[in-house]
PDB file of N, CA and C in Angstrom:
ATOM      1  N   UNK A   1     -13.173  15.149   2.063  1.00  0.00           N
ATOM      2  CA  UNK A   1     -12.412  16.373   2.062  1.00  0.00           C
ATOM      3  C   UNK A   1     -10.928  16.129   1.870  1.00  0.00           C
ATOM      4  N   UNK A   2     -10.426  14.753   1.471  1.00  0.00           N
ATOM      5  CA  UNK A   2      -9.370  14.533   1.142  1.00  0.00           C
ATOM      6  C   UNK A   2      -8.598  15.120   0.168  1.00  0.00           C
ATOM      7  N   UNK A   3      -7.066  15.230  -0.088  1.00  0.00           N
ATOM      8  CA  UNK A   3      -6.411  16.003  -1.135  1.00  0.00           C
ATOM      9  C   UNK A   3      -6.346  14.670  -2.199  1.00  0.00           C
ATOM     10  N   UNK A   4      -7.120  15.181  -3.856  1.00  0.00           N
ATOM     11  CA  UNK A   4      -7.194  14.861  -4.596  1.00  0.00           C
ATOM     12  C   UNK A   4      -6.144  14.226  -5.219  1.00  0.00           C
ATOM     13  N   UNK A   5      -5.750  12.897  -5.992  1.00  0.00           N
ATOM     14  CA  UNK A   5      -4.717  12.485  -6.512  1.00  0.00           C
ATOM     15  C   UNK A   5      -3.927  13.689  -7.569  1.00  0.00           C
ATOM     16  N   UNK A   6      -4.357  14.317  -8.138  1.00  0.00           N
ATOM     17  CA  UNK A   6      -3.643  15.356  -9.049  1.00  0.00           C
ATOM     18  C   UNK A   6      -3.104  16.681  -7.855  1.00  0.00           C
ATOM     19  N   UNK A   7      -3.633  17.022  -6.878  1.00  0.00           N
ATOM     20  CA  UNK A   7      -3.363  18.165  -6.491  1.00  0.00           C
ATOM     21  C   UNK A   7      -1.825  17.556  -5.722  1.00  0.00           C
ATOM     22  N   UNK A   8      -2.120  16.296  -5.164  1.00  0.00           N
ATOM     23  CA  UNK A   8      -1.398  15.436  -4.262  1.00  0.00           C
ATOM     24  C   UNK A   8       0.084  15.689  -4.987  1.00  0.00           C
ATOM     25  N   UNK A   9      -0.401  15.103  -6.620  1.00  0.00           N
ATOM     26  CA  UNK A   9       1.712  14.910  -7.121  1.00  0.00           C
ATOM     27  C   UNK A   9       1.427  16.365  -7.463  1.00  0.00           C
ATOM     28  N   UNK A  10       0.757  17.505  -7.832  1.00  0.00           N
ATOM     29  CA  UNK A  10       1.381  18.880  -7.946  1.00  0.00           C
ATOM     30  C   UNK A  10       1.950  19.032  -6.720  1.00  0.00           C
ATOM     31  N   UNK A  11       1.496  18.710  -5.270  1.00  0.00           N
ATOM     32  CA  UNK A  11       2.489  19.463  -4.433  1.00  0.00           C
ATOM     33  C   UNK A  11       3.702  18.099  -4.185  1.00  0.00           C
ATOM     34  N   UNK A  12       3.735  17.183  -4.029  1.00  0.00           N
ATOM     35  CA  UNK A  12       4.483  15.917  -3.976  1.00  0.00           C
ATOM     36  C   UNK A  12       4.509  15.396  -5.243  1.00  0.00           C
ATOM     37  N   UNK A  13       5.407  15.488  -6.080  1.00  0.00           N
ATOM     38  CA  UNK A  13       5.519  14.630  -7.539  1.00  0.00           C
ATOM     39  C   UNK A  13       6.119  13.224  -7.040  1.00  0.00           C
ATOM     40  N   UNK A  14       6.012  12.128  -7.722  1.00  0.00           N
ATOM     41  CA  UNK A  14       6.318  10.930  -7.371  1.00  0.00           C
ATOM     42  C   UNK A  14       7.907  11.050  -8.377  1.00  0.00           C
ATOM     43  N   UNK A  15       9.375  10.969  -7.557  1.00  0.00           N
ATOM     44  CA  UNK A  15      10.733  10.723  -8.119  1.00  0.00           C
ATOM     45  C   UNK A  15      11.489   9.455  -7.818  1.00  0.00           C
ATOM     46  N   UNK A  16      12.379   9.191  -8.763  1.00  0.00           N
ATOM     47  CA  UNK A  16      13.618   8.472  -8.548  1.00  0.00           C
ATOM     48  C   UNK A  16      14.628   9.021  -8.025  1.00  0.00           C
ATOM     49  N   UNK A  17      15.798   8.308  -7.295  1.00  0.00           N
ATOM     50  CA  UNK A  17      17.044   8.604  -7.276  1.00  0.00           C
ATOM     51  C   UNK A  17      18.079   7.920  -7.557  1.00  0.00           C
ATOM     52  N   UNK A  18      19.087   8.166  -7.864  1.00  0.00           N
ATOM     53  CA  UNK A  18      20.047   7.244  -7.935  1.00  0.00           C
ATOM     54  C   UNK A  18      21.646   7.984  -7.497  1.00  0.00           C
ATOM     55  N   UNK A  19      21.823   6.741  -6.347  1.00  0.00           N
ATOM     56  CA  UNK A  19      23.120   7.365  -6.077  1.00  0.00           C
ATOM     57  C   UNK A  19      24.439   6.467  -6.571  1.00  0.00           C
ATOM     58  N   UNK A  20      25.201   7.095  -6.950  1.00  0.00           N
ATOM     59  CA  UNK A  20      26.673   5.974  -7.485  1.00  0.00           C
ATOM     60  C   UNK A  20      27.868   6.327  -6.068  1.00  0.00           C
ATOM     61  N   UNK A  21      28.107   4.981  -5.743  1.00  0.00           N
ATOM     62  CA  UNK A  21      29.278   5.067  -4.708  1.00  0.00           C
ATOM     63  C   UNK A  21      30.143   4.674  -5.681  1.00  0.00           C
ATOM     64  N   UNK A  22      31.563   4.964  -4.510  1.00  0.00           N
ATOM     65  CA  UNK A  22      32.796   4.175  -5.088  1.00  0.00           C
ATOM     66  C   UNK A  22      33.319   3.535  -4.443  1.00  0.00           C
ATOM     67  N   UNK A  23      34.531   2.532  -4.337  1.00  0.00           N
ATOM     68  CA  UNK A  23      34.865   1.307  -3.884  1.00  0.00           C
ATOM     69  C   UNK A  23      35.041   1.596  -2.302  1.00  0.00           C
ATOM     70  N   UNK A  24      34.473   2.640  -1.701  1.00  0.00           N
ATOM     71  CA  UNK A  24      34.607   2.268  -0.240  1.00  0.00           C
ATOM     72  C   UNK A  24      32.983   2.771   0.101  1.00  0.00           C
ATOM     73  N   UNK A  25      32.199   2.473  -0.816  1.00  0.00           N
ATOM     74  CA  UNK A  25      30.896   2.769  -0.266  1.00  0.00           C
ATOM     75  C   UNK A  25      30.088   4.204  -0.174  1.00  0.00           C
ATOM     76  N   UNK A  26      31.139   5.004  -0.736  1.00  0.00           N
ATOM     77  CA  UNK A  26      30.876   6.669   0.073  1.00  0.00           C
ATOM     78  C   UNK A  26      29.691   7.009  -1.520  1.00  0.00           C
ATOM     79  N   UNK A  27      28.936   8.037  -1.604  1.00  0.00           N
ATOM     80  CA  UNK A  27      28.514   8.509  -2.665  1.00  0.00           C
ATOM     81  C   UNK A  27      29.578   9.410  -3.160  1.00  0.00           C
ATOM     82  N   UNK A  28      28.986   9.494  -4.089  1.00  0.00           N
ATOM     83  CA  UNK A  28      29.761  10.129  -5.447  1.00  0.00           C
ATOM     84  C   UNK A  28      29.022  10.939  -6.364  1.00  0.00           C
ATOM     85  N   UNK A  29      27.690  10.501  -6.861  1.00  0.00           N
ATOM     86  CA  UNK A  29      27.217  11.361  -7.846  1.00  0.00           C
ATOM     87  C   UNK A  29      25.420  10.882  -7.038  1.00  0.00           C
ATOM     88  N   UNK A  30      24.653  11.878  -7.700  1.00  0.00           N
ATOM     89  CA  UNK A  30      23.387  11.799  -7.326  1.00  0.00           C
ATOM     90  C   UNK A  30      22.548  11.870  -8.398  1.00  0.00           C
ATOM     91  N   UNK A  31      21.693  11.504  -8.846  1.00  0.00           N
ATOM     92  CA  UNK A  31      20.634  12.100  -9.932  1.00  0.00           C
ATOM     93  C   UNK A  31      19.075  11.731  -9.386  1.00  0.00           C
ATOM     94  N   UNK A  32      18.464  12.908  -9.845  1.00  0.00           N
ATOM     95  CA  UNK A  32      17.157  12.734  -9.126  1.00  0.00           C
ATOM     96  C   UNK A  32      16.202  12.673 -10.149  1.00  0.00           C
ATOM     97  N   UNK A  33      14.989  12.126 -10.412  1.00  0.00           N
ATOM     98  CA  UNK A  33      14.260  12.482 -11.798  1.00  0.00           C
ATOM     99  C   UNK A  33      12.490  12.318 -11.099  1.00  0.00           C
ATOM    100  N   UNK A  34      12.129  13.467 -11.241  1.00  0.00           N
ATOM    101  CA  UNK A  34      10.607  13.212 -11.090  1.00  0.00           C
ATOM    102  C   UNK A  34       9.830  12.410 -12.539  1.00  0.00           C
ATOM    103  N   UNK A  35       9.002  11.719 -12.203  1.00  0.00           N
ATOM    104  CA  UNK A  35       8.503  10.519 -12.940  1.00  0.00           C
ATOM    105  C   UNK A  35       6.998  10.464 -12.833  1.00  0.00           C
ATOM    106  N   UNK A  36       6.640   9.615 -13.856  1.00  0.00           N
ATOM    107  CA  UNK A  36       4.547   9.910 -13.924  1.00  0.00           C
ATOM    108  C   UNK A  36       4.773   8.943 -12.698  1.00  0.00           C
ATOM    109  N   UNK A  37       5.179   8.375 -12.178  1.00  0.00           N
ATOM    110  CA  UNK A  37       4.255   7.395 -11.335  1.00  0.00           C
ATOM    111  C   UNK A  37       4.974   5.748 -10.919  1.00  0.00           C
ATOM    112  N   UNK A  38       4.735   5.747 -10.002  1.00  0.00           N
ATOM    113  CA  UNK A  38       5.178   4.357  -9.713  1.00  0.00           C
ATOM    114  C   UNK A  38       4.485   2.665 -10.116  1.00  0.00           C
ATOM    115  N   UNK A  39       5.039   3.003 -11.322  1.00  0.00           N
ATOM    116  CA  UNK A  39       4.130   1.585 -12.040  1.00  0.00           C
ATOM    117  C   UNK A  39       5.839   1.087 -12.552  1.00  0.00           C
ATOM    118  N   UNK A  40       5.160  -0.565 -13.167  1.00  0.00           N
ATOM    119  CA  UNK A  40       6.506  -1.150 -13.797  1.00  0.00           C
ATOM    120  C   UNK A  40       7.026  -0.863 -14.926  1.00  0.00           C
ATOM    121  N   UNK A  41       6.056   0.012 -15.963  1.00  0.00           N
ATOM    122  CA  UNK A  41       6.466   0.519 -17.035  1.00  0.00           C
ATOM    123  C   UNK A  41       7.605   1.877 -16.930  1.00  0.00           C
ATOM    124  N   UNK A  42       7.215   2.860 -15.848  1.00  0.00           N
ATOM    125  CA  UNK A  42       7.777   3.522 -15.644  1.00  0.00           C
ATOM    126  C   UNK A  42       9.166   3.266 -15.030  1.00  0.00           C
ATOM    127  N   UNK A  43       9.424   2.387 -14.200  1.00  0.00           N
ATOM    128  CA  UNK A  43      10.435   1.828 -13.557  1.00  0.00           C
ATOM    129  C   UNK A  43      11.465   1.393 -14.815  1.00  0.00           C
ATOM    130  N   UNK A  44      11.064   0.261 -15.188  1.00  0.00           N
ATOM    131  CA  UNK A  44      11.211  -0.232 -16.256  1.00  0.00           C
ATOM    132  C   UNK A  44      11.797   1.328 -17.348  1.00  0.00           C
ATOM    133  N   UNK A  45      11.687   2.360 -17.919  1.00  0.00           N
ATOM    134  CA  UNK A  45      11.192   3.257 -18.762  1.00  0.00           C
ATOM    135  C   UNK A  45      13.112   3.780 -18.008  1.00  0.00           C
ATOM    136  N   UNK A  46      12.564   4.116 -16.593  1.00  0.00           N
ATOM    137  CA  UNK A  46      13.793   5.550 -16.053  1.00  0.00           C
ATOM    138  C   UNK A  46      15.060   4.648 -15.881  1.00  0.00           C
ATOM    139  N   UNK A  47      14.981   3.227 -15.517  1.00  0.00           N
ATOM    140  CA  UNK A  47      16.235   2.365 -15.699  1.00  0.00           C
ATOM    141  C   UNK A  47      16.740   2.457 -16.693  1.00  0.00           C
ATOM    142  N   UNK A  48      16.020   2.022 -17.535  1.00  0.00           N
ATOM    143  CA  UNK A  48      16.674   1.937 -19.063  1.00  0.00           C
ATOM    144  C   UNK A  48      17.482   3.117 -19.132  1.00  0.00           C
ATOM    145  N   UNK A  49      17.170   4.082 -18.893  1.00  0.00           N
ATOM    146  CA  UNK A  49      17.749   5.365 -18.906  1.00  0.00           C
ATOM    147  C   UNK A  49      18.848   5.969 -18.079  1.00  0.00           C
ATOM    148  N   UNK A  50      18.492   5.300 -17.104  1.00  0.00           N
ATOM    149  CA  UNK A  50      19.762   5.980 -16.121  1.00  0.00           C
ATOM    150  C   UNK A  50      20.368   5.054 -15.224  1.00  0.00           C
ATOM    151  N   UNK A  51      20.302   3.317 -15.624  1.00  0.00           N
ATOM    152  CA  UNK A  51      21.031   2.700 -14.378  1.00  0.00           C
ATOM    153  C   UNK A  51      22.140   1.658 -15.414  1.00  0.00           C
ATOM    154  N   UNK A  52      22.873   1.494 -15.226  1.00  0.00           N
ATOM    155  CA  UNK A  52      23.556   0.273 -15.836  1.00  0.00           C
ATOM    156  C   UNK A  52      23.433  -0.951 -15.522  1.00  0.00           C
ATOM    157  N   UNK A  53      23.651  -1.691 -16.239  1.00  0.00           N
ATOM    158  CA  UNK A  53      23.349  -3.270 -15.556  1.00  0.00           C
ATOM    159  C   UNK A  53      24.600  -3.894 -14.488  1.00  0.00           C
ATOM    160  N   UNK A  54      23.896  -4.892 -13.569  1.00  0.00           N
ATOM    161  CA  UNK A  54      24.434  -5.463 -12.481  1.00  0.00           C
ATOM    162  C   UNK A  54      24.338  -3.971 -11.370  1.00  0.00           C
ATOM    163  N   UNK A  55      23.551  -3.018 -11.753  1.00  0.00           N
ATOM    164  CA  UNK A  55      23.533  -1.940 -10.308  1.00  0.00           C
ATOM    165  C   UNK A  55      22.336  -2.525  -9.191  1.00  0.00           C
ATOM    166  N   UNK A  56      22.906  -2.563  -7.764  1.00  0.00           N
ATOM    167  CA  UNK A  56      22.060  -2.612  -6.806  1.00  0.00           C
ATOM    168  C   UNK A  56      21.171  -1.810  -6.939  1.00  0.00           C
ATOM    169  N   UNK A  57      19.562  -1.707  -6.548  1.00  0.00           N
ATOM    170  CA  UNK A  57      18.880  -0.948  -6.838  1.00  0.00           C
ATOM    171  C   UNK A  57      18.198  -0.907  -4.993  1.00  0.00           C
ATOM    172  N   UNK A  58      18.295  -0.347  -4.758  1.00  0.00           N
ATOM    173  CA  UNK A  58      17.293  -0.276  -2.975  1.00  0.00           C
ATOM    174  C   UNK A  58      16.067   0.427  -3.007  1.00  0.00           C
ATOM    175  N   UNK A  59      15.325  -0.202  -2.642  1.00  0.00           N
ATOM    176  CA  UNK A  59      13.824   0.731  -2.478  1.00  0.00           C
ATOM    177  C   UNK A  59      12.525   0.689  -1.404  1.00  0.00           C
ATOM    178  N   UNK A  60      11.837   1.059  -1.302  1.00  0.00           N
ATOM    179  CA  UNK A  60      10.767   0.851  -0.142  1.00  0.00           C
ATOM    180  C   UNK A  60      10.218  -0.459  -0.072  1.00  0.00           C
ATOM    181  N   UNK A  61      10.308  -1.058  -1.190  1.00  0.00           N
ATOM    182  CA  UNK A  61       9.507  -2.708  -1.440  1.00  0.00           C
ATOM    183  C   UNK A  61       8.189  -2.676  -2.166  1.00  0.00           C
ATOM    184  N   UNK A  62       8.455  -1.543  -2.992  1.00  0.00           N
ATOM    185  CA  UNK A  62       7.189  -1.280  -3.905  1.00  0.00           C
ATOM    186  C   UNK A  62       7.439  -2.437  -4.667  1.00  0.00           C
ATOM    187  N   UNK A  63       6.500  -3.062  -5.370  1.00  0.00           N
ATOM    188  CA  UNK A  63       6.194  -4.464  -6.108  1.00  0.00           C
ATOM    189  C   UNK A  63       7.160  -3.866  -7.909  1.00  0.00           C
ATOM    190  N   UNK A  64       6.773  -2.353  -7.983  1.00  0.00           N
ATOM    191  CA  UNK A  64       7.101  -1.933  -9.493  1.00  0.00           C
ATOM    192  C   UNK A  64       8.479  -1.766  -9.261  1.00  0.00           C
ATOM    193  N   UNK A  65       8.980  -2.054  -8.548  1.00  0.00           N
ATOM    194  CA  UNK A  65      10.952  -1.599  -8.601  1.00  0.00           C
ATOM    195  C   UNK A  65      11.293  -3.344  -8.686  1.00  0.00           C
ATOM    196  N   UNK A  66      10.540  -4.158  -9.447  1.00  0.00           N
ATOM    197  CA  UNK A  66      11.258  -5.554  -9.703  1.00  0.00           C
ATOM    198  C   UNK A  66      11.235  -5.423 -11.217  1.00  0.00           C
ATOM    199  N   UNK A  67      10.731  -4.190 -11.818  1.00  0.00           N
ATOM    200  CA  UNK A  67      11.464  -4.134 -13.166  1.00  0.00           C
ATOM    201  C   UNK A  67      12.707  -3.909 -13.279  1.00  0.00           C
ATOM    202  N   UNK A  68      13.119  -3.197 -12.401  1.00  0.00           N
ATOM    203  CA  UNK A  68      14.909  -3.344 -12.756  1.00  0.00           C
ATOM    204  C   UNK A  68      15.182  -4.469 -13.385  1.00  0.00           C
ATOM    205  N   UNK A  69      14.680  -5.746 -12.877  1.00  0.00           N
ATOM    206  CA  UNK A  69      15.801  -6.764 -13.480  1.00  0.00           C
ATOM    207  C   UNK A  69      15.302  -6.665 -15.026  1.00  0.00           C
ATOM    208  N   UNK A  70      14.468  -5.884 -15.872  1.00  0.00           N
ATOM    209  CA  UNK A  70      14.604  -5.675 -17.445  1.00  0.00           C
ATOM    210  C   UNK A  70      15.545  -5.386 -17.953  1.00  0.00           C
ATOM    211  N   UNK A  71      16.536  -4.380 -16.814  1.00  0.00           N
ATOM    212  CA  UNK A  71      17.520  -4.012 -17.671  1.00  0.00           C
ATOM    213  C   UNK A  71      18.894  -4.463 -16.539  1.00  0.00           C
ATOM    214  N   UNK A  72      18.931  -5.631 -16.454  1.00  0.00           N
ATOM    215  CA  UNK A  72      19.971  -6.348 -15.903  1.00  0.00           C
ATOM    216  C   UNK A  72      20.589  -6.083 -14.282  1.00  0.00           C
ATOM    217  N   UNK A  73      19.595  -5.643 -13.686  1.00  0.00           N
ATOM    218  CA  UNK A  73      20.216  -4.943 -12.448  1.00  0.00           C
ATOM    219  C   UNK A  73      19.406  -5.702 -11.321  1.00  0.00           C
ATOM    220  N   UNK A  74      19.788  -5.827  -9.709  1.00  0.00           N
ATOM    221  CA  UNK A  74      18.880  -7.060  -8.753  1.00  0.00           C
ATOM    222  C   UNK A  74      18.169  -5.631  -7.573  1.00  0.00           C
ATOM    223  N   UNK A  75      17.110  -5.823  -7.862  1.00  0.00           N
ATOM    224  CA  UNK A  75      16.369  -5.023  -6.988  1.00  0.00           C
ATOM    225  C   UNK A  75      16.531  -5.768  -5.717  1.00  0.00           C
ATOM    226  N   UNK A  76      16.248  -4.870  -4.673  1.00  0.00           N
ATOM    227  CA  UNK A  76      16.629  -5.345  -2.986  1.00  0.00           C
ATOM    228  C   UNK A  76      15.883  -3.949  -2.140  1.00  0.00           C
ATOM    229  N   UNK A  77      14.830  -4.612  -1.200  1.00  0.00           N
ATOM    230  CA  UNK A  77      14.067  -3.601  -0.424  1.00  0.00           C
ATOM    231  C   UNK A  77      14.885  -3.327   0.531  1.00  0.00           C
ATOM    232  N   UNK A  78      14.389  -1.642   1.434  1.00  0.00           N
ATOM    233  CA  UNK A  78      15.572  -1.543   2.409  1.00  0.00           C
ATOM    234  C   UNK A  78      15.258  -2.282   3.370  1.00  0.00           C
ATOM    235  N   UNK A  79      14.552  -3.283   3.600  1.00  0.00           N
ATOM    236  CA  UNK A  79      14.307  -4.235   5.056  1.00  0.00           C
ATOM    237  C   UNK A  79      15.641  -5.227   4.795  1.00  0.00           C
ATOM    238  N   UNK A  80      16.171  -5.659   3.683  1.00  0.00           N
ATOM    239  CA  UNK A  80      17.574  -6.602   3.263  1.00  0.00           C
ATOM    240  C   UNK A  80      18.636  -5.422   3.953  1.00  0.00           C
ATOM    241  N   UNK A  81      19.113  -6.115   5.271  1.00  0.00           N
ATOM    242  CA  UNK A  81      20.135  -5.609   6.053  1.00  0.00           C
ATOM    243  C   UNK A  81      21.380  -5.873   5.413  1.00  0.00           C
ATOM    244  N   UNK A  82      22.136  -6.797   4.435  1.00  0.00           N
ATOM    245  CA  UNK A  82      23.230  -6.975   3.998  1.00  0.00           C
ATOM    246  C   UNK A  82      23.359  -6.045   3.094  1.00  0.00           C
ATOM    247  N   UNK A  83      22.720  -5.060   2.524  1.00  0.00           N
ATOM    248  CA  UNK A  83      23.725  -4.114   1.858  1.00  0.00           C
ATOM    249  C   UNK A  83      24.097  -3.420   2.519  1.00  0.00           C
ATOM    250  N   UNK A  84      23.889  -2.897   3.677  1.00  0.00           N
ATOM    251  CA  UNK A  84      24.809  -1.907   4.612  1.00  0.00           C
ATOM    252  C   UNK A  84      26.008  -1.579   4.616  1.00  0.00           C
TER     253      UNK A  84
END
């Protein structure tokens, strides 16, 4: 009687975010993008698109957010306490 994988991302779509600070850490801009799915192609796919290279990337420690480094940027899960 579980909720079906399709009904699941109609009510929860699987997104990115990306926030840009500036030199004292604070945010600055936000962009949000709902996405098919958390695979490395896709990762890989929305970087290309919206991150520049050498950007920190932070994430839950999903295995597919180590495509960043395709497009020049160092992925880091939020359990890595030094970006704080």
């Amino acid at each position: 009687m579980g909720v079906k994988v399709d009904e699941a991302r109609r009510i929860k779509p699987p997104f990115f975010a990306a926030v840009s600070l500036d030199e004292e850490r604070h945010p600055q801009k936000m962009n949000l993008n709902v996405v098919d799915g958390f695979t490395l192609s896709e990762v890989s796919r929305w970087a290309t698109q919206h991150l520049t290279p050498r950007s920190h990337v932070v994430s839950d420690g999903l295995a597919c957010f180590s495509a960043v480094k395709t497009v020049g940027c160092t992925p880091y899960s939020h359990c890595d306490r030094w970006w704080f």
